[in-house]
Structure formats: C-alpha cells, structure tokens
N, C-alpha and C. Protein backbone atom coordinates (compact mmCIF):
# COMPACT_ATOMS: atom_id res chain seq x y z
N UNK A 1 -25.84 3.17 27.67
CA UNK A 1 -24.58 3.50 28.35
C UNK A 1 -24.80 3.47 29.85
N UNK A 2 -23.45 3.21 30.92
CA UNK A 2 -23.90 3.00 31.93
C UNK A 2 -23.09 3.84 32.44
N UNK A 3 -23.19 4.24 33.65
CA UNK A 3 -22.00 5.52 34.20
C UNK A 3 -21.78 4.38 35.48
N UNK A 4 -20.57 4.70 36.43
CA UNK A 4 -20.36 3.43 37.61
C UNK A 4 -20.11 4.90 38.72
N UNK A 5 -21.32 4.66 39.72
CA UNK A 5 -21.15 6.07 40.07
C UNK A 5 -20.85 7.38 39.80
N UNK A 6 -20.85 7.46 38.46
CA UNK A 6 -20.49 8.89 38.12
C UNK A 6 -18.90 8.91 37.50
N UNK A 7 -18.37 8.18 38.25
CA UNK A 7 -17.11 8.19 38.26
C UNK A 7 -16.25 7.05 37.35
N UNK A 8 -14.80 7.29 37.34
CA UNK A 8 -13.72 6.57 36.81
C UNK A 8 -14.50 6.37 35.26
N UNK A 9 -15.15 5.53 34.42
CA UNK A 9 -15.56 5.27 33.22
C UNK A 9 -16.90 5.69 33.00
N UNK A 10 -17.22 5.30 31.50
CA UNK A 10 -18.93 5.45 31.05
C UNK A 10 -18.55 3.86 30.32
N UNK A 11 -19.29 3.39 29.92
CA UNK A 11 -19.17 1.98 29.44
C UNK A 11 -20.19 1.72 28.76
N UNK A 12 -20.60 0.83 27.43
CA UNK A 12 -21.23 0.17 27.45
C UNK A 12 -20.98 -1.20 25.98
N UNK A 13 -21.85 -1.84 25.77
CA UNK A 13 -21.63 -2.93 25.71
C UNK A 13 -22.61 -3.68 24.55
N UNK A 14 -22.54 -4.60 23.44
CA UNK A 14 -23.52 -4.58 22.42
C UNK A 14 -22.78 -6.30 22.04
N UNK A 15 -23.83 -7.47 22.22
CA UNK A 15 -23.29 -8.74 21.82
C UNK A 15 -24.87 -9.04 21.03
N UNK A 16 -23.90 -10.25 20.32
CA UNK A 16 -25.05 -10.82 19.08
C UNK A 16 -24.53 -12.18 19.32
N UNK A 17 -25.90 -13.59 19.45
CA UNK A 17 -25.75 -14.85 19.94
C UNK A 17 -26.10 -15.55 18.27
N UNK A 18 -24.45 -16.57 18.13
CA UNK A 18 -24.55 -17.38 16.76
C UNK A 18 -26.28 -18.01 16.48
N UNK A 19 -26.54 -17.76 15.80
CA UNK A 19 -27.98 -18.43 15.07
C UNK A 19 -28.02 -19.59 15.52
N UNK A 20 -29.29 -19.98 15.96
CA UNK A 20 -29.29 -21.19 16.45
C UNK A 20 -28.64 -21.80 17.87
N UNK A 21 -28.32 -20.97 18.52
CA UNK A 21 -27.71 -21.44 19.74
C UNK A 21 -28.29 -20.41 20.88
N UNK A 22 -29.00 -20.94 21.96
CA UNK A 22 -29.28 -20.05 22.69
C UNK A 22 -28.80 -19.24 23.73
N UNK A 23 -27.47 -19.72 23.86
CA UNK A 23 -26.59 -18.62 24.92
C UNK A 23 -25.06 -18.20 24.00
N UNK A 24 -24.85 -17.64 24.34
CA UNK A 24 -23.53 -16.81 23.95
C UNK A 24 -22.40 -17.54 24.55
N UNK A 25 -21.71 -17.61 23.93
CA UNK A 25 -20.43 -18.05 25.18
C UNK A 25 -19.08 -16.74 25.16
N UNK A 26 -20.15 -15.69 24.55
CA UNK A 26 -18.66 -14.26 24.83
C UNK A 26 -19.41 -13.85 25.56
N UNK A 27 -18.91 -13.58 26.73
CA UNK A 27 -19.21 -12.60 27.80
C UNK A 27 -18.46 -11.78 28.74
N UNK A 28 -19.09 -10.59 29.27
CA UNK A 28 -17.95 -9.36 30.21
C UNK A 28 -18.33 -8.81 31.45
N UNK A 29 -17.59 -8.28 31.72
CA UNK A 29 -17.63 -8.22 33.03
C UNK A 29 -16.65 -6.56 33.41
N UNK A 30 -17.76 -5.72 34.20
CA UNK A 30 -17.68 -4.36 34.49
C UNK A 30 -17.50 -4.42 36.10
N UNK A 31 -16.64 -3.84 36.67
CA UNK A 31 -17.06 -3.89 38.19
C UNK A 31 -15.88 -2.60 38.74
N UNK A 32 -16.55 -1.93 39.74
CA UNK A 32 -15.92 -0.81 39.77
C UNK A 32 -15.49 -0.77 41.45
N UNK A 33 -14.47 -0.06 41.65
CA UNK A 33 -13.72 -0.50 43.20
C UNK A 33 -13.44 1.20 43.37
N UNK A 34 -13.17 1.07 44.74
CA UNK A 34 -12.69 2.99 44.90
C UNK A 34 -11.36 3.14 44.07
N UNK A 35 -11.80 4.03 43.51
CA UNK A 35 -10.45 4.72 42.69
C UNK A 35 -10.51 4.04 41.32
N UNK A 36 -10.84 2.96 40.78
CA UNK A 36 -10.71 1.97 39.87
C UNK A 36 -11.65 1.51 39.86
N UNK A 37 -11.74 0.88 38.35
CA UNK A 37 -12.43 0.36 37.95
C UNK A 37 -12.09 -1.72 37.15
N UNK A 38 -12.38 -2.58 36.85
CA UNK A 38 -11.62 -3.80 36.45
C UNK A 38 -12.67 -3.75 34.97
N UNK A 39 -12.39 -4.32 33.64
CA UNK A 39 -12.86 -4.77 32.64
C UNK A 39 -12.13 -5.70 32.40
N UNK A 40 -13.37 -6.70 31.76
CA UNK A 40 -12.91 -8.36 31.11
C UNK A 40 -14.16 -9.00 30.09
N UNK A 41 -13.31 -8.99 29.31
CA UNK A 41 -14.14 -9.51 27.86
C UNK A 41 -13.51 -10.92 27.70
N UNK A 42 -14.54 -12.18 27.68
CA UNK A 42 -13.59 -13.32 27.78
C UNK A 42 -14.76 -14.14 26.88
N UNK A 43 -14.12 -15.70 26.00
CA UNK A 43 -14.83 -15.68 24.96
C UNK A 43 -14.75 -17.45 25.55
N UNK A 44 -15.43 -18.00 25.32
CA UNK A 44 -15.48 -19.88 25.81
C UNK A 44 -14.92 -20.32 24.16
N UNK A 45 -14.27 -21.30 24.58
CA UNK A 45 -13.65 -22.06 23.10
C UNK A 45 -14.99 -22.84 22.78
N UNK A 46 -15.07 -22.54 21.05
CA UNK A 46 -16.42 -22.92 20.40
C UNK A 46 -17.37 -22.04 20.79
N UNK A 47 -18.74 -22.60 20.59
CA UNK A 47 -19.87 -21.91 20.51
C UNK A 47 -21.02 -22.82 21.56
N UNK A 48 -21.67 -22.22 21.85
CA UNK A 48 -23.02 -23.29 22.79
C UNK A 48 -22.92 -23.07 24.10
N UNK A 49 -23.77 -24.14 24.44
CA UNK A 49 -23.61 -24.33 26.42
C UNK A 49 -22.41 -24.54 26.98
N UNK A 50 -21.30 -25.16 26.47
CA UNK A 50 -20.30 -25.75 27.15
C UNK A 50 -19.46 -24.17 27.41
N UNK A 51 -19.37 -23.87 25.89
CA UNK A 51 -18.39 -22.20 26.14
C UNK A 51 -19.24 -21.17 26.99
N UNK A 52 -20.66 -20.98 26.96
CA UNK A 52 -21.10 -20.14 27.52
C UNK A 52 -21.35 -20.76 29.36
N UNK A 53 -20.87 -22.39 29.59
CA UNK A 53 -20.45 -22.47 31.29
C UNK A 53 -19.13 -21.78 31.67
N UNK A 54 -18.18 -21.91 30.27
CA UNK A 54 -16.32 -21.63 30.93
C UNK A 54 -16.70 -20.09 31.00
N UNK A 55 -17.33 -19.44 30.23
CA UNK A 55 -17.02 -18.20 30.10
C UNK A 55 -18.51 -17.84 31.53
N UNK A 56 -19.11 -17.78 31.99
CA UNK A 56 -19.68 -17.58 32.91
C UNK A 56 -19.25 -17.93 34.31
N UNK A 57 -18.36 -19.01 34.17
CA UNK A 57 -17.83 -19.42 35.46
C UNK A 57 -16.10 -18.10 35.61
N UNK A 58 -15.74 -18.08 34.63
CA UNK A 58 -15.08 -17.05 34.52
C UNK A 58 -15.34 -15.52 34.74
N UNK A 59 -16.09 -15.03 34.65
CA UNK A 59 -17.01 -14.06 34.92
C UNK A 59 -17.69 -14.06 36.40
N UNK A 60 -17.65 -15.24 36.75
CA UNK A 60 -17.89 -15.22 38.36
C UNK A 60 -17.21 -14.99 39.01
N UNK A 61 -16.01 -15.30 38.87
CA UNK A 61 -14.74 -15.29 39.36
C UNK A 61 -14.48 -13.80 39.18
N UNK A 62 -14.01 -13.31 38.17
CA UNK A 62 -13.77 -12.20 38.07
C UNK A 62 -15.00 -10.92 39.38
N UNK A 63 -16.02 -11.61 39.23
CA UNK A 63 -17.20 -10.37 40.02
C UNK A 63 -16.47 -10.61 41.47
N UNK A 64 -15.48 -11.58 42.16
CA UNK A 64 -15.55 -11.97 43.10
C UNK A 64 -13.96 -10.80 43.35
N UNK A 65 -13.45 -10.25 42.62
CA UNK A 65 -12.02 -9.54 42.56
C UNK A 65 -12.28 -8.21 43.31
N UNK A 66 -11.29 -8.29 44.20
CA UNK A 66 -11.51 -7.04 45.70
C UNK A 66 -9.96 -6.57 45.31
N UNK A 67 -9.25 -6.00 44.18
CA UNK A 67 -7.99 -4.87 43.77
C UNK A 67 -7.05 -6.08 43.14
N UNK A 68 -7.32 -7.16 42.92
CA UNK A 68 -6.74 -8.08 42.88
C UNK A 68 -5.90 -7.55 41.38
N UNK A 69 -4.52 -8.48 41.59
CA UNK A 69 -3.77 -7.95 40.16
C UNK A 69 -4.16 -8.52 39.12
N UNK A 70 -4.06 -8.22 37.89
CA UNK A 70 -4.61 -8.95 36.90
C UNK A 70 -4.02 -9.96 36.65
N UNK A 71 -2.61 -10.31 36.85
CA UNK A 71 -2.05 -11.55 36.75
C UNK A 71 -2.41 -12.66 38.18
N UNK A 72 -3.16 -12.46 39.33
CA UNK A 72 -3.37 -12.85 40.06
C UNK A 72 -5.01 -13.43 39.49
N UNK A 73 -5.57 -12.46 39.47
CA UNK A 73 -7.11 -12.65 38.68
C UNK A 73 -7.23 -14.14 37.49
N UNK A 74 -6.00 -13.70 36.95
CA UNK A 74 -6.16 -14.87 35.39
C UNK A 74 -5.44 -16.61 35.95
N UNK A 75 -4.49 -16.20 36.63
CA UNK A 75 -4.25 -17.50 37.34
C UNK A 75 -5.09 -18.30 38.49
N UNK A 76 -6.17 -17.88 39.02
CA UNK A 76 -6.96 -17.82 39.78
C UNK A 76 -8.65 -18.65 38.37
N UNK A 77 -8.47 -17.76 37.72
CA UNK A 77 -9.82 -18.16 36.24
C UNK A 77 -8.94 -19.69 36.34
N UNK A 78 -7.44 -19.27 35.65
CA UNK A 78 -6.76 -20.59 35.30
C UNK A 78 -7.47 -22.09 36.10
N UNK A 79 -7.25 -21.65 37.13
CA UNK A 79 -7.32 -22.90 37.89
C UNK A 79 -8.38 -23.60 38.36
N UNK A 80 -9.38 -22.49 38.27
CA UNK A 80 -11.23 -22.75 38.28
C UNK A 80 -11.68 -23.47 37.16
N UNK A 81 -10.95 -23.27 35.97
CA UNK A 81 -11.15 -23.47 34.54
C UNK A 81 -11.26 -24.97 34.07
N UNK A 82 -10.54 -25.14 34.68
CA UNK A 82 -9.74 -26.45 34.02
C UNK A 82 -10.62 -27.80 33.99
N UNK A 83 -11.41 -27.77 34.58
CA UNK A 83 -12.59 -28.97 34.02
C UNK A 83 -13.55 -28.31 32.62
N UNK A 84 -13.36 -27.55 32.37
CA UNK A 84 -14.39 -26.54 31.41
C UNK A 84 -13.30 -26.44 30.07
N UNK A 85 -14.11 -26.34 28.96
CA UNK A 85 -13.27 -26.24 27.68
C UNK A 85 -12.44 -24.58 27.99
N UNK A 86 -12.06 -23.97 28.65
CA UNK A 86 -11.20 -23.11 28.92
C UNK A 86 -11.91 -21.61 27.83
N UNK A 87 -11.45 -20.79 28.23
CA UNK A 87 -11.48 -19.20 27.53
C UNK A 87 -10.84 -19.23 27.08
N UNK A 88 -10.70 -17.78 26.06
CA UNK A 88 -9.48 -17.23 25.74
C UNK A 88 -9.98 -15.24 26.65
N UNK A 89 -9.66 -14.28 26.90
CA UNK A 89 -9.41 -13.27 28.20
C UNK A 89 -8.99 -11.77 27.28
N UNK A 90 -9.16 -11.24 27.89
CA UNK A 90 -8.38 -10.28 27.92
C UNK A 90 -9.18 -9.15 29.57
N UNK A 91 -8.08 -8.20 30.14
CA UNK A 91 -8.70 -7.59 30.96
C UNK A 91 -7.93 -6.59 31.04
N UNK A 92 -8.47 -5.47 31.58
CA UNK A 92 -8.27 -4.10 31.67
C UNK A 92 -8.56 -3.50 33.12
N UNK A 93 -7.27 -2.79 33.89
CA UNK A 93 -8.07 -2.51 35.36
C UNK A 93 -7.35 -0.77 34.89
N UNK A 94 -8.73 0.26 35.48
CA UNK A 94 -8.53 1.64 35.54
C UNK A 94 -7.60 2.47 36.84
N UNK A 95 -7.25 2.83 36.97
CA UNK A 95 -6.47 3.38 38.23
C UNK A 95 -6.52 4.88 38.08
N UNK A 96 -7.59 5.50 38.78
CA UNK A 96 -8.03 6.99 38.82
C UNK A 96 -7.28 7.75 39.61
N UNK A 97 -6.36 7.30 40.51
CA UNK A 97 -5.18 7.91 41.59
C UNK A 97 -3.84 8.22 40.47
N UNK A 98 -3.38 7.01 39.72
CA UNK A 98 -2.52 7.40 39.16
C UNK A 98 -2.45 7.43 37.59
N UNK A 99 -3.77 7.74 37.09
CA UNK A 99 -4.11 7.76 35.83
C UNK A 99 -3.53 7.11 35.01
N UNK A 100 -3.68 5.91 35.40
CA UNK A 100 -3.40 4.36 34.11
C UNK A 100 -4.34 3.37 34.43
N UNK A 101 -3.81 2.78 33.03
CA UNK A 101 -4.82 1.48 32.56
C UNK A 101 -3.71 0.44 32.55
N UNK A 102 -3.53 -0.84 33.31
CA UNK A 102 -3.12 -2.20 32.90
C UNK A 102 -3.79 -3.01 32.53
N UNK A 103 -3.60 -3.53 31.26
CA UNK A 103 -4.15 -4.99 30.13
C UNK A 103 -3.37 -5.79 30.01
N UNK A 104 -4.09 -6.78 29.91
CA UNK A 104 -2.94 -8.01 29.71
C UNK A 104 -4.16 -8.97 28.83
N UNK A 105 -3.98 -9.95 27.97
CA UNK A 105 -4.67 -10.77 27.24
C UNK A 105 -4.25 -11.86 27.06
N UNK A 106 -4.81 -13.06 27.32
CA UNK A 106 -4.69 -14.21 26.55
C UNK A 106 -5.58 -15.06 25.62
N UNK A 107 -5.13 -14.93 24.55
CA UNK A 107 -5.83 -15.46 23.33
C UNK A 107 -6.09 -14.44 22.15
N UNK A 108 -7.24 -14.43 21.89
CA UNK A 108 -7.36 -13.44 20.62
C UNK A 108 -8.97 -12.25 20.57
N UNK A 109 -8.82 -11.89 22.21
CA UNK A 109 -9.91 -11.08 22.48
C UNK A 109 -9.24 -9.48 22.12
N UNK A 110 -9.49 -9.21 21.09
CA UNK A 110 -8.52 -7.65 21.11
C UNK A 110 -8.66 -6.79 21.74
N UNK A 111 -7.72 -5.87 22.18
CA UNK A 111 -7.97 -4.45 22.87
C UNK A 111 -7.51 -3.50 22.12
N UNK A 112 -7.94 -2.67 22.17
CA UNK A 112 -7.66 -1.33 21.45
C UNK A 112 -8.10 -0.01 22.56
N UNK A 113 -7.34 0.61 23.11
CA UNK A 113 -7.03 2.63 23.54
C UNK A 113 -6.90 3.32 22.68
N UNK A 114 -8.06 3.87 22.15
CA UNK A 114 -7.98 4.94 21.45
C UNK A 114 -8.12 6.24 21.74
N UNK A 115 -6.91 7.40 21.84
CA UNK A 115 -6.42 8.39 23.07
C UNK A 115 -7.35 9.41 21.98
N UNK A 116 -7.73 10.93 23.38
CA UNK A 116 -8.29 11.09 23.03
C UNK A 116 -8.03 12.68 22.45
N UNK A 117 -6.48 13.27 23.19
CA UNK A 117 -6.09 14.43 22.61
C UNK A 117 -5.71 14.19 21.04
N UNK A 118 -6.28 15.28 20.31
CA UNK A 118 -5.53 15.09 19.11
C UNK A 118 -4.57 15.44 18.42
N UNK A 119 -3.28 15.61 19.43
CA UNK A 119 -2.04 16.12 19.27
C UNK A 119 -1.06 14.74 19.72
N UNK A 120 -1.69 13.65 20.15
CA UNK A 120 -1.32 12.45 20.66
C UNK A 120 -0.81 11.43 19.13
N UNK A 121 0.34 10.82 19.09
CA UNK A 121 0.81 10.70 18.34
C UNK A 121 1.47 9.12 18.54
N UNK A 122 0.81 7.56 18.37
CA UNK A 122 0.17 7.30 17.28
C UNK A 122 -1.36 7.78 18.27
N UNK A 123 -1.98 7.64 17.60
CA UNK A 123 -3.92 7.95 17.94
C UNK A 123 -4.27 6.87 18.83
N UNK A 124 -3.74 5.75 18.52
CA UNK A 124 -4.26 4.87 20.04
C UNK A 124 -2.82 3.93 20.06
N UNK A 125 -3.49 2.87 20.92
CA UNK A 125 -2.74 1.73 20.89
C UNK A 125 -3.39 0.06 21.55
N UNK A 126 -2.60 -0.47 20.63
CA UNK A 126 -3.71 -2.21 20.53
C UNK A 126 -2.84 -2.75 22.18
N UNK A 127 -3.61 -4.13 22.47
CA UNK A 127 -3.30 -4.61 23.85
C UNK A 127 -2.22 -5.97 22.82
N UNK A 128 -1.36 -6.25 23.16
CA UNK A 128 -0.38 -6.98 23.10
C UNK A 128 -1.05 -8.26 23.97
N UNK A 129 -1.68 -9.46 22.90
CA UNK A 129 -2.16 -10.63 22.96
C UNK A 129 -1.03 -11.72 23.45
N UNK A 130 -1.20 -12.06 23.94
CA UNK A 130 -0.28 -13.92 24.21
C UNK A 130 -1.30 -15.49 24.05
N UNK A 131 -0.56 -15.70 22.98
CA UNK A 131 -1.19 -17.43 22.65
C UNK A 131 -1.83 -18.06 24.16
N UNK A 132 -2.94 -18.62 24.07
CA UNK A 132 -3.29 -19.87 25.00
C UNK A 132 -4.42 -19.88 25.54
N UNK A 133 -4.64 -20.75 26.27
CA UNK A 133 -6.29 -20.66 26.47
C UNK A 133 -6.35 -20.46 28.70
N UNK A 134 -7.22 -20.11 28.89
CA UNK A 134 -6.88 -20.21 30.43
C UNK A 134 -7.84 -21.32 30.81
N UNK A 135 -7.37 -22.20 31.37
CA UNK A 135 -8.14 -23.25 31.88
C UNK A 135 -7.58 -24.38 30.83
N UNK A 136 -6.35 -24.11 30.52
CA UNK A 136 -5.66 -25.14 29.74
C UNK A 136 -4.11 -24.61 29.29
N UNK A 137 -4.01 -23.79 28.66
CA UNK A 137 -2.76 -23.40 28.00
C UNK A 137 -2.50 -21.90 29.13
N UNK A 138 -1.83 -21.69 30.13
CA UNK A 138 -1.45 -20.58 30.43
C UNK A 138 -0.10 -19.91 29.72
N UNK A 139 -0.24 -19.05 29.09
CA UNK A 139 1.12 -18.70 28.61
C UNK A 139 1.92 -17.60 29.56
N UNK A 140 3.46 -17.64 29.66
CA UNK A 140 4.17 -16.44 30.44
C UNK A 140 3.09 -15.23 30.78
N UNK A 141 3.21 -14.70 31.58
CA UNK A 141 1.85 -13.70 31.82
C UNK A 141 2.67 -12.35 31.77
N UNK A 142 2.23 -11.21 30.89
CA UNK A 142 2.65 -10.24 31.18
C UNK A 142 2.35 -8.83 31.21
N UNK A 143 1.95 -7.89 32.05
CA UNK A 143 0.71 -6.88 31.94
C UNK A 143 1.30 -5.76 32.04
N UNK A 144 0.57 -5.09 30.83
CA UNK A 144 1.26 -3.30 30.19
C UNK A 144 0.68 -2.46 31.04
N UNK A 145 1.60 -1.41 31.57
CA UNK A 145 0.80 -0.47 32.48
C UNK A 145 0.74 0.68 31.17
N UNK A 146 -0.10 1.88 30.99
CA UNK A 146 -0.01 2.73 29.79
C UNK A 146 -0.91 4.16 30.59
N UNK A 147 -0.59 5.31 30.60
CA UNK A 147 -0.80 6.44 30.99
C UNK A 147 -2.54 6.46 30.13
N UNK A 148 -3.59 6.85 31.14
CA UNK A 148 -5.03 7.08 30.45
C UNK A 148 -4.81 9.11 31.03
N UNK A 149 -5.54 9.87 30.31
CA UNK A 149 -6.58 10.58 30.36
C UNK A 149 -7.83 10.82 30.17
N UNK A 150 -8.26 11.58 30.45
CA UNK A 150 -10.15 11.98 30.20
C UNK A 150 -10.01 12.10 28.91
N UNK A 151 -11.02 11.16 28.82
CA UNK A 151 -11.87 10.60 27.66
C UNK A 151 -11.34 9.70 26.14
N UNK A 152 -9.82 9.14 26.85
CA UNK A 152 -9.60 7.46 26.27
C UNK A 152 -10.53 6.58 26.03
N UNK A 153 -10.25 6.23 25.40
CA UNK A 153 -11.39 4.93 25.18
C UNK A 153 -10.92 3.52 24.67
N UNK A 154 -11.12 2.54 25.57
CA UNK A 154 -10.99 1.67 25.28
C UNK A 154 -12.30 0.70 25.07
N UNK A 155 -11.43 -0.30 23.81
CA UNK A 155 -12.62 -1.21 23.12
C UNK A 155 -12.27 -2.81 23.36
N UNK A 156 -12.87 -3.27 24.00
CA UNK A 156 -12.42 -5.09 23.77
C UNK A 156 -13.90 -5.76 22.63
N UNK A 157 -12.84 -6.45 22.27
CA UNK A 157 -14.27 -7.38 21.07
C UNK A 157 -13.24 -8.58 20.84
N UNK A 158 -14.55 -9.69 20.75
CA UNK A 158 -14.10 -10.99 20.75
C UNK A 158 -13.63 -11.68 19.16
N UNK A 159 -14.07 -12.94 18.99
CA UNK A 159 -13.28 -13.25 17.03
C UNK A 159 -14.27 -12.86 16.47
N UNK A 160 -15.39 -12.67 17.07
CA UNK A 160 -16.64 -12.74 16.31
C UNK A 160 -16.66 -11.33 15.84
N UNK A 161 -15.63 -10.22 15.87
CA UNK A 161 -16.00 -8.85 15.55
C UNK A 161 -14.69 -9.04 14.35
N UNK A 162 -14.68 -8.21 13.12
CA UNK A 162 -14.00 -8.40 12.43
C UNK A 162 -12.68 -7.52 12.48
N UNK A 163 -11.76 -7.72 12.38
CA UNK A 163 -10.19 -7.14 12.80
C UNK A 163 -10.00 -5.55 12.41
N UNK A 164 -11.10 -5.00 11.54
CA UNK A 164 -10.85 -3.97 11.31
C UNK A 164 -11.47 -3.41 11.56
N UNK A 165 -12.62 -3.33 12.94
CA UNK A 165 -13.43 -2.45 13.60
C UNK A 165 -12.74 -0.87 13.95
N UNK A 166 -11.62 -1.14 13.98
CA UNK A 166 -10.78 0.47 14.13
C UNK A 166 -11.15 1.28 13.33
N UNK A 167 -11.47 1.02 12.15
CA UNK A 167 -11.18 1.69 11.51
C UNK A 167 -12.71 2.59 11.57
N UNK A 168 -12.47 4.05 11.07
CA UNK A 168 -13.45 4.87 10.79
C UNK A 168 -14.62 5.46 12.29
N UNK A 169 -14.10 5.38 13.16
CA UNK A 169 -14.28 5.16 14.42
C UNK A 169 -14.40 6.39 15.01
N UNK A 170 -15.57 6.96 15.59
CA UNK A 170 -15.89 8.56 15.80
C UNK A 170 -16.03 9.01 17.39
N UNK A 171 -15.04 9.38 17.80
CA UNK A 171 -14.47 9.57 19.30
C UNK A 171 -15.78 10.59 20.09
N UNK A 172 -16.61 11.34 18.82
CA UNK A 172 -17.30 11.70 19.38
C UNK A 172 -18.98 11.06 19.75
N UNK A 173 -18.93 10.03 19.25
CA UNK A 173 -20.50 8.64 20.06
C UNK A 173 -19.59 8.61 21.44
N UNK A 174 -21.12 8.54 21.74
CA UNK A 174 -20.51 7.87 23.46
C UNK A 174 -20.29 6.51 23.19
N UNK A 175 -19.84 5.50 24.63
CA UNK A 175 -20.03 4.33 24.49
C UNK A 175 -20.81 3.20 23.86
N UNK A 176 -21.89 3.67 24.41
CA UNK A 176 -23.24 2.69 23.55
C UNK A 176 -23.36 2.82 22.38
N UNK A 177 -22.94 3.70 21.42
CA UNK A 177 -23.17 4.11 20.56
C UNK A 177 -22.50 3.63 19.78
N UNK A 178 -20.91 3.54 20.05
CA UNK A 178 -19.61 3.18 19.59
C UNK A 178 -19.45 1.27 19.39
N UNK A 179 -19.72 0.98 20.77
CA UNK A 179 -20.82 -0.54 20.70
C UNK A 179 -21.39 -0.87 19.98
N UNK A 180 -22.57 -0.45 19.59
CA UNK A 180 -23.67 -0.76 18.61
C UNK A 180 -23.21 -0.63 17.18
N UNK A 181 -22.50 0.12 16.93
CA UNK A 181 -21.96 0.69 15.77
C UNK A 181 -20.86 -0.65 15.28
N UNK A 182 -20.11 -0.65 16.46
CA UNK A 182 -18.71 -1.63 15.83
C UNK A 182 -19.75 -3.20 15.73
N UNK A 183 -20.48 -3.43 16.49
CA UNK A 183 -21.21 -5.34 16.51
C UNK A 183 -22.26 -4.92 15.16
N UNK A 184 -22.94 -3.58 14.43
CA UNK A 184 -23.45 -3.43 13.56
C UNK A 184 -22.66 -3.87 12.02
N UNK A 185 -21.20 -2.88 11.94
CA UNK A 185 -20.82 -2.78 10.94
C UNK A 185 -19.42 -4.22 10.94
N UNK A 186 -19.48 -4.38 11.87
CA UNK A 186 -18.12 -5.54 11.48
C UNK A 186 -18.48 -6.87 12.41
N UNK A 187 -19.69 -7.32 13.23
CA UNK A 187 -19.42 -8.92 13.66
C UNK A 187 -19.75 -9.79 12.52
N UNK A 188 -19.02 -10.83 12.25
CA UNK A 188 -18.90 -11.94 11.16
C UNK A 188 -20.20 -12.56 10.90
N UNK A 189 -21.12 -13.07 11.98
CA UNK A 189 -22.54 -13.55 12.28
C UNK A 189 -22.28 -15.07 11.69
N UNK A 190 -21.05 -15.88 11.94
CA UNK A 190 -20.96 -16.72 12.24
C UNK A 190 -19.70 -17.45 13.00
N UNK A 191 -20.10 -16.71 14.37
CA UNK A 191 -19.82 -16.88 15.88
C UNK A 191 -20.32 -15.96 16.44
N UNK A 192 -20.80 -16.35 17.61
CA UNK A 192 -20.97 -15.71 18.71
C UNK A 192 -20.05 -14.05 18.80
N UNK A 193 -20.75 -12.80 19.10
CA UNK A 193 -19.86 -11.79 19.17
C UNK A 193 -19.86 -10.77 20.11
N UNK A 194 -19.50 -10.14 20.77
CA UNK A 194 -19.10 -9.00 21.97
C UNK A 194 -18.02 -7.77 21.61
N UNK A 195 -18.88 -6.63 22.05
CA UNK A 195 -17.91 -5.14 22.10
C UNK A 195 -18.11 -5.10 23.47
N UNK A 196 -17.42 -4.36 23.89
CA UNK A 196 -17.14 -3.79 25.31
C UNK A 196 -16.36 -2.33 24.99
N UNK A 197 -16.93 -1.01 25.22
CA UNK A 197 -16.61 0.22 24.98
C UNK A 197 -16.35 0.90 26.49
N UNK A 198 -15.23 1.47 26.88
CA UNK A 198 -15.07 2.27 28.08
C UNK A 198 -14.77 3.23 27.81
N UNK A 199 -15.21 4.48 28.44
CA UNK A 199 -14.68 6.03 27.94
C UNK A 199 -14.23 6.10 29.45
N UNK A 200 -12.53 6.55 30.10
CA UNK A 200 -12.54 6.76 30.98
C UNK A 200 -12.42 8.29 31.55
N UNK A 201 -12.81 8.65 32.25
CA UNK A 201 -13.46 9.94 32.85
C UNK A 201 -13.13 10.74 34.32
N UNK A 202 -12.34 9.36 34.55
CA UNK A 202 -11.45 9.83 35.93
C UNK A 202 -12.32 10.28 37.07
N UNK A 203 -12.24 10.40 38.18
CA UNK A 203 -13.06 10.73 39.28
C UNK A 203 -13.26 12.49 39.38
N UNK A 204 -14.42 12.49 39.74
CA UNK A 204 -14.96 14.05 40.00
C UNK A 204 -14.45 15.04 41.00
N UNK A 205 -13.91 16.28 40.81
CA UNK A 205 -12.63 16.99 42.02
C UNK A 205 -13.69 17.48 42.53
C-alpha cells in the first residue's frame, strides 16, 4: 500500500502479465496534486508490445496533468493516440476541498465506489462506461461528479478481472490487500489483468 503524502488516498495496486508475453499492456497511473488526487486505469487493445506502447504512452500523458479536467485529459490521450492501436480508460480525480470524486470511462475498464458508512443506501456505486476506444473511437464524453467521504473506496480493474469481483468484498483490508485479493480470486489468466484500489482519506485538519 502506498499513502501520497499522508494525505487525500491510500492506494494500491496488483497486475498479472498474459503467459507468454512479456509486458502488460494494462497499466495505471496515481499522481497526487494539492488538494487532489487523479487515478487512471487504462488497458491497450489486445495483448503484447503494441498495447503495452498505447497504454504507456497514455500513462505519460496522463503523469504530465497539472488539475487538468478529465474530459480535457482524455481528449488530449485521444489525440497522442492515434498512430497506436488506441486504449480503452477509465479515470477518477479526488477533490479533498469539496469532497468528491469525478469518473468518467471509455471502454470497458470498470469502476466501482464502494461507500463506506453503513447506513448508506445502495452500498456503492459502478462508473457509467461509454463505448470506444481513445486513439480511435472517441465517444460523447461525459463525467459524474459523486459526493466521497473517509474511507470510500474505489476499485478500477481492466477485462482481464472477472465482472463479479464485487462481490464478497471486505471494507475492512486495506488497499493492497483488497488488490491482491480481487487479481487472486477473479483475473481470467487469459489476458493481461490490473486492480487499482483507492481508500480515500481526505486531508489531515
């Protein structure tokens, strides 16, 4: 688990590379700004060197983001992309001033907030996906703002994790734990696979 100064999240992170191929092409990206924090779990179309250049060149891009909006961020990947077999995205930025999270996704990288009072009613909520690839198919862009408190948690995982990682899911592992656990009990192990776990924690008074 990693803490980002102490502050805004705890995070961490657990990928497994398809057999036989020596780089991954799911990869993420943590980077933390005053007040906020940005997450991006982004996956290269196919498997090998070619997906693990789109999805690294994507990931560069993203390290290079100074508050930038997330719809600014993905049109920006968009356009870097486009000689490269393209991603499919999803991203998450923290906002510790006004205690929310905006996600927005394109393709089929899931998100899941799973809240953490247990008087909260439904128990979490999934990130609302849009068809297309970036660095080829941009679809309408459109990004959910959603109220966080101490100790939400959000999960991104790529195709390679199986759709029902929700389930059975123990709020009390930390991050790493929660990571290891979901790429243990549900990646397919044939594709490439990535968790990305954030517990957010808000800044210290």
């Amino acid at each position: 688990m990693e803490t980002l100064n102490k502050l805004i999240i705890e995070w961490g992170n657990a990928s497994l590379t398809l057999a036989g191929e020596v780089e991954s092409g799911d990869k993420h990206v943590v980077k933390v700004f005053p007040h906020g924090a940005l997450l991006a779990v982004m996956d290269g179309l196919g498997h090998g060197k070619e997906a693990a250049a789109a999805a690294n060149l994507a990931a560069r891009i993203l390290q290079t983001a100074n508050n930038e909006s997330l719809i600014s961020l993905l049109k920006r990947c968009h356009e870097c992309l486009r000689s490269t077999r393209g991603v499919v995205i999803s991203l998450a930025a923290f906002n510790a001033v006004e205690e929310t999270m905006t996600w927005v996704g394109v393709g089929n990288v899931e998100g899941v907030l799973l809240r953490a009072g247990p008087a909260i009613d439904p128990g979490y909520e999934s990130l609302m996906l849009r068809n297309g690839v970036v660095g080829s198919r941009l679809p309408l862009l459109h990004a959910s703002i959603v109220p966080v408190m101490r100790g939400d948690t959000l999960i991104f995982a790529t195709d390679g994790i199986h759709r029902e990682f929700t389930q059975r899911l123990a709020l009390g592992d930390g991050p790493q734990q929660l990571a290891d656990k979901i790429l243990g009990r549900y990646a397919k192990r044939t594709d490439d696979a990535l968790v990305l776990v954030a517990r957010y924690v808000g800044e210290a008074s």
